[in-house]
Protein backbone atom coordinates (compact mmCIF):
# COMPACT_ATOMS: atom_id res chain seq x y z
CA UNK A 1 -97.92 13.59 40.46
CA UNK A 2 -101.35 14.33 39.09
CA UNK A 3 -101.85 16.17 35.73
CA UNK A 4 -103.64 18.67 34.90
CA UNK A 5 -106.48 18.76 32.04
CA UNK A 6 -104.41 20.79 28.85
CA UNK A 7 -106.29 23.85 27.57
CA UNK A 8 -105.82 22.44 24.25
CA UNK A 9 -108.70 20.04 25.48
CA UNK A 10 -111.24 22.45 26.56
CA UNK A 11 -113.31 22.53 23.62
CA UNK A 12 -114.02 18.45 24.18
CA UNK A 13 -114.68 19.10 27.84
CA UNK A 14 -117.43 21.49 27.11
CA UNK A 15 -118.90 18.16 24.69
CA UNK A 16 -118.48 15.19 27.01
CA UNK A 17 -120.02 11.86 26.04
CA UNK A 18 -122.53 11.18 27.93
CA UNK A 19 -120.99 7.96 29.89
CA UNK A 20 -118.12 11.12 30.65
CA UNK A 21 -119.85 13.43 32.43
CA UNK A 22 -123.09 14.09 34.37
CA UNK A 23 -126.16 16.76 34.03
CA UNK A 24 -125.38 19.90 35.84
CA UNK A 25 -128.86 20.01 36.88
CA UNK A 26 -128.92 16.88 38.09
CA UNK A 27 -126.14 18.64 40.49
CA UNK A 28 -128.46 21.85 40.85
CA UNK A 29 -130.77 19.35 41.76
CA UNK A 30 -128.80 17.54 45.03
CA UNK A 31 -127.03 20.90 46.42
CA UNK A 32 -129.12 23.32 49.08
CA UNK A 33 -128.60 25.76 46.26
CA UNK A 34 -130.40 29.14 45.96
CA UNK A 35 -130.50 32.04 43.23
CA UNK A 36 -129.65 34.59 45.12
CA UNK A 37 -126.81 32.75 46.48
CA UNK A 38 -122.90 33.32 45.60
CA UNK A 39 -120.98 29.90 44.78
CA UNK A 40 -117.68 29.47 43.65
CA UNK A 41 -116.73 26.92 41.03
CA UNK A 42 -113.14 25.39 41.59
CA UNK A 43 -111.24 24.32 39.14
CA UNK A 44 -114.19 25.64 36.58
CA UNK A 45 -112.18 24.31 33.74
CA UNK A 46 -113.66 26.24 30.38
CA UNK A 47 -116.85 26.92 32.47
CA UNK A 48 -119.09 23.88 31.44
CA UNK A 49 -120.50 23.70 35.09
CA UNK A 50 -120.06 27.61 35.30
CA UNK A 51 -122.39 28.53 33.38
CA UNK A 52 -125.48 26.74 34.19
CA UNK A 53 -124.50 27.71 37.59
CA UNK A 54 -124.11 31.00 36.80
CA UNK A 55 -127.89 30.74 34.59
CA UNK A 56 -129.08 29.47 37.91
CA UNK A 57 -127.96 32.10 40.09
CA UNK A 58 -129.47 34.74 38.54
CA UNK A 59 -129.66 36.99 41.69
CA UNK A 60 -126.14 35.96 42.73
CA UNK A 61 -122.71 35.51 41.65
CA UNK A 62 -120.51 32.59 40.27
CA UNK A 63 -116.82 33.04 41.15
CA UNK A 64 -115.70 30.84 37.99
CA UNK A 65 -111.67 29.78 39.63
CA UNK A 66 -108.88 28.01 37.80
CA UNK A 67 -105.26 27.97 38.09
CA UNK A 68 -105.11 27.82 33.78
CA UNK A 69 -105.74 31.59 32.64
CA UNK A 70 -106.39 29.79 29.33
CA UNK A 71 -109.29 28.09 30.90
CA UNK A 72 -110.55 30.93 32.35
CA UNK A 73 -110.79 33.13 29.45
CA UNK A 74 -113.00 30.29 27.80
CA UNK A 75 -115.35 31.02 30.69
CA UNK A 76 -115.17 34.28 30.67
CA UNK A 77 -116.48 34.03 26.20
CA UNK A 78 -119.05 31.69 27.29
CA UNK A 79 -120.06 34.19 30.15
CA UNK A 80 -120.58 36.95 27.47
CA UNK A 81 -121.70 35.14 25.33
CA UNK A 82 -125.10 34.25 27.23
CA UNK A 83 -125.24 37.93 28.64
CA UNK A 84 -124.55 36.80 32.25
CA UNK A 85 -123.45 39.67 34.48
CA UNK A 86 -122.93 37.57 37.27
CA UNK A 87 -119.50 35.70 36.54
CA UNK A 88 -116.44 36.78 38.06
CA UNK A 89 -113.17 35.48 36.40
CA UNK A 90 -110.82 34.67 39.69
CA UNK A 91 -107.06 33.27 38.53
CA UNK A 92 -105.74 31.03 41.38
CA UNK A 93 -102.64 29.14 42.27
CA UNK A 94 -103.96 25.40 43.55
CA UNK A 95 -104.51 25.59 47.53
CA UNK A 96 -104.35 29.47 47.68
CA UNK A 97 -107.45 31.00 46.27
CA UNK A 98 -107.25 35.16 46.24
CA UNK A 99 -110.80 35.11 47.89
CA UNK A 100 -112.00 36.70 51.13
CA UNK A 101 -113.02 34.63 54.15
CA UNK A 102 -116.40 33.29 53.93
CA UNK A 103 -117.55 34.88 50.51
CA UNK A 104 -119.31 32.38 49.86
CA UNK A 105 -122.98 30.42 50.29
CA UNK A 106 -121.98 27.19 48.25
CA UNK A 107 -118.68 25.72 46.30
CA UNK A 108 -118.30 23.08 43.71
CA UNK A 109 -115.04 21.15 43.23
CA UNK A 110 -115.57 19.61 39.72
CA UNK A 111 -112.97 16.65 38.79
CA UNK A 112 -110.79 18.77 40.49
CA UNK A 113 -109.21 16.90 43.72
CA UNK A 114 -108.33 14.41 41.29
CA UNK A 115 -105.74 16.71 39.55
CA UNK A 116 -104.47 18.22 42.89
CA UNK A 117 -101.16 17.35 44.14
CA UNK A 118 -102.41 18.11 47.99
CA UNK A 119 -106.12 17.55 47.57
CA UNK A 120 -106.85 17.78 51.41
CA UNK A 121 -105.38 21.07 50.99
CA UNK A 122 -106.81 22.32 48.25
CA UNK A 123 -110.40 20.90 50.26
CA UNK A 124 -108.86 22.80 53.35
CA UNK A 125 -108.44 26.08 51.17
CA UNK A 126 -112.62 25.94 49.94
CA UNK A 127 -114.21 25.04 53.14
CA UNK A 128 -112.18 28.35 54.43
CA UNK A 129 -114.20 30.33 51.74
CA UNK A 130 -117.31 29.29 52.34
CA UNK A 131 -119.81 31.05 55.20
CA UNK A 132 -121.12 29.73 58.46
CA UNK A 133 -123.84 26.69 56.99
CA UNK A 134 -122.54 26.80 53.57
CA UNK A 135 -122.37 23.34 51.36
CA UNK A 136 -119.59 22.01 49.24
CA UNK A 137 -120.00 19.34 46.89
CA UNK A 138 -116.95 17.64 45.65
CA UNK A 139 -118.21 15.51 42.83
CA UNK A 140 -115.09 12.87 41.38
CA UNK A 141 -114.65 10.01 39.35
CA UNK A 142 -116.19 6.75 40.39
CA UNK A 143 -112.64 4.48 41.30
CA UNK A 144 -112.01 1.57 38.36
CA UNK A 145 -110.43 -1.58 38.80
CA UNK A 146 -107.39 -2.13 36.65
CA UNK A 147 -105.06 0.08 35.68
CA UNK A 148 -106.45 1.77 32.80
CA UNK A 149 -110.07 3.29 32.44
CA UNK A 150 -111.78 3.51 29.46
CA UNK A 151 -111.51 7.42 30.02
CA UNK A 152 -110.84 10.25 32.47
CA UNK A 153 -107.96 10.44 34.91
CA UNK A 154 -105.85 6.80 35.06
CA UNK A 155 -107.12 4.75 38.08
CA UNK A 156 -104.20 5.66 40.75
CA UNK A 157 -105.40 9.38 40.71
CA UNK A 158 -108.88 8.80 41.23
CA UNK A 159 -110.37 9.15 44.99
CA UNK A 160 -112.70 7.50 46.84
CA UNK A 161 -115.76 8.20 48.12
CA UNK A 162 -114.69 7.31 51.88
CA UNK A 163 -111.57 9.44 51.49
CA UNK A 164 -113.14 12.50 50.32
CA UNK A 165 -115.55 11.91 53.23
CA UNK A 166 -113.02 11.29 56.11
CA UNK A 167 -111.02 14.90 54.48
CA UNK A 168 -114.05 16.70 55.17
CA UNK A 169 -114.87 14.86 58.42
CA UNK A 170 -111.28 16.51 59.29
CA UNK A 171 -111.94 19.86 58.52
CA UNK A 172 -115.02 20.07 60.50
CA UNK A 173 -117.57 19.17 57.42
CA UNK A 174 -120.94 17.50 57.82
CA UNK A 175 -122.13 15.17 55.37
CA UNK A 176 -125.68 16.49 53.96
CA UNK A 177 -125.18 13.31 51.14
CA UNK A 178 -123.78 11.47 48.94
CA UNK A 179 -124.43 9.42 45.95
CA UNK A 180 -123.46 8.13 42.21
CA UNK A 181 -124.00 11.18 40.01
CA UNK A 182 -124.36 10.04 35.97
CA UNK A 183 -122.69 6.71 34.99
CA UNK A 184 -119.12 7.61 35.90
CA UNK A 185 -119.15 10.31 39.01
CA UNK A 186 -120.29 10.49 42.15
CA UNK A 187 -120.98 13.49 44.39
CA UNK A 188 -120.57 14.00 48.41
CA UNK A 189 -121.84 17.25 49.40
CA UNK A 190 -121.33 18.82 52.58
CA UNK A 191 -122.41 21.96 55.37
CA UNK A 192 -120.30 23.57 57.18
């Protein structure tokens, strides 16, 4: 069963080395993202992709949503502590997210299918909230060979690139693109 990322570790996933994690503007950069757009960040973790997000969309909203209250309340500090009006905190249990129908221009699943125990579900779940032409990008852990990586989630809970694309293929998502993202990651972003 996949595990989940403690809150104990929240404070090291706001610091990642840099072979650990990617820009988030290189992100902003790939996504048809625009400012006065709403997104949603799943499985926001302590909000280290929130908030530039949420700096970003500075005539919209960031739905910042996590099934770890803990994590959330990090988000929610970091959110006051750069002023931004714009965050809403949204608790969530893992393929049930208390959101309307289409509230949403764009999503982000972070290194989150990874820790999902039904993943297609969970991808099943966002593509619901998002509105007619809205993008997803899932961005994941490039897969390792052996059994142990050097760091993030162990090599048997990773997913590919092909099987994130043939889930959203599934649901009705079109691939916009998809490509390595930092040294470690890669992204796939969709439309719906």
């Amino acid at each position: 069963m996949p595990t989940k990322t403690p809150v104990e570790n929240a404070e090291q996933m706001l610091k990642p080395k840099l072979d650990e994690a990617y820009d988030p503007q290189s992100l902003i950069a790939l996504v048809p993202i625009h400012t006065d757009q709403d997104v949603a960040d799943v499985g926001s973790g302590p909000g280290w992709l929130s908030i530039p997000l949420a700096k970003y969309l500075y005539g919209g909203k960031l739905y910042a949503v996590d099934i770890q209250e803990g994590m959330l309340e990090k988000v929610a500090q970091r959110a006051a502590t750069y002023k931004l009006k714009n965050v809403e905190i949204v608790p969530s249990k893992e393929s049930a997210i208390p959101l309307e129908d289409a509230i949403v221009d764009g999503l982000v699943l972070s290194d989150t299918l990874n820790e999902a125990t039904r993943a297609k579900s969970l991808l099943k779940e966002c593509a619901r909230l998002l509105r007619k032409s809205g993008w997803l990008a899932v961005i994941e852990w490039l897969p390792v060979s052996g059994d142990e990586p050097g760091f993030g989630p162990p090599a048997k809970q990773r997913i590919g690139v092909e099987d994130v694309l043939a889930m959203g293929a599934e649901l009705g998502l079109s691939k916009i693109r998809s490509r390595q993202i930092g040294a470690s990651h890669y992204v796939v972003v969709f439309k719906k």
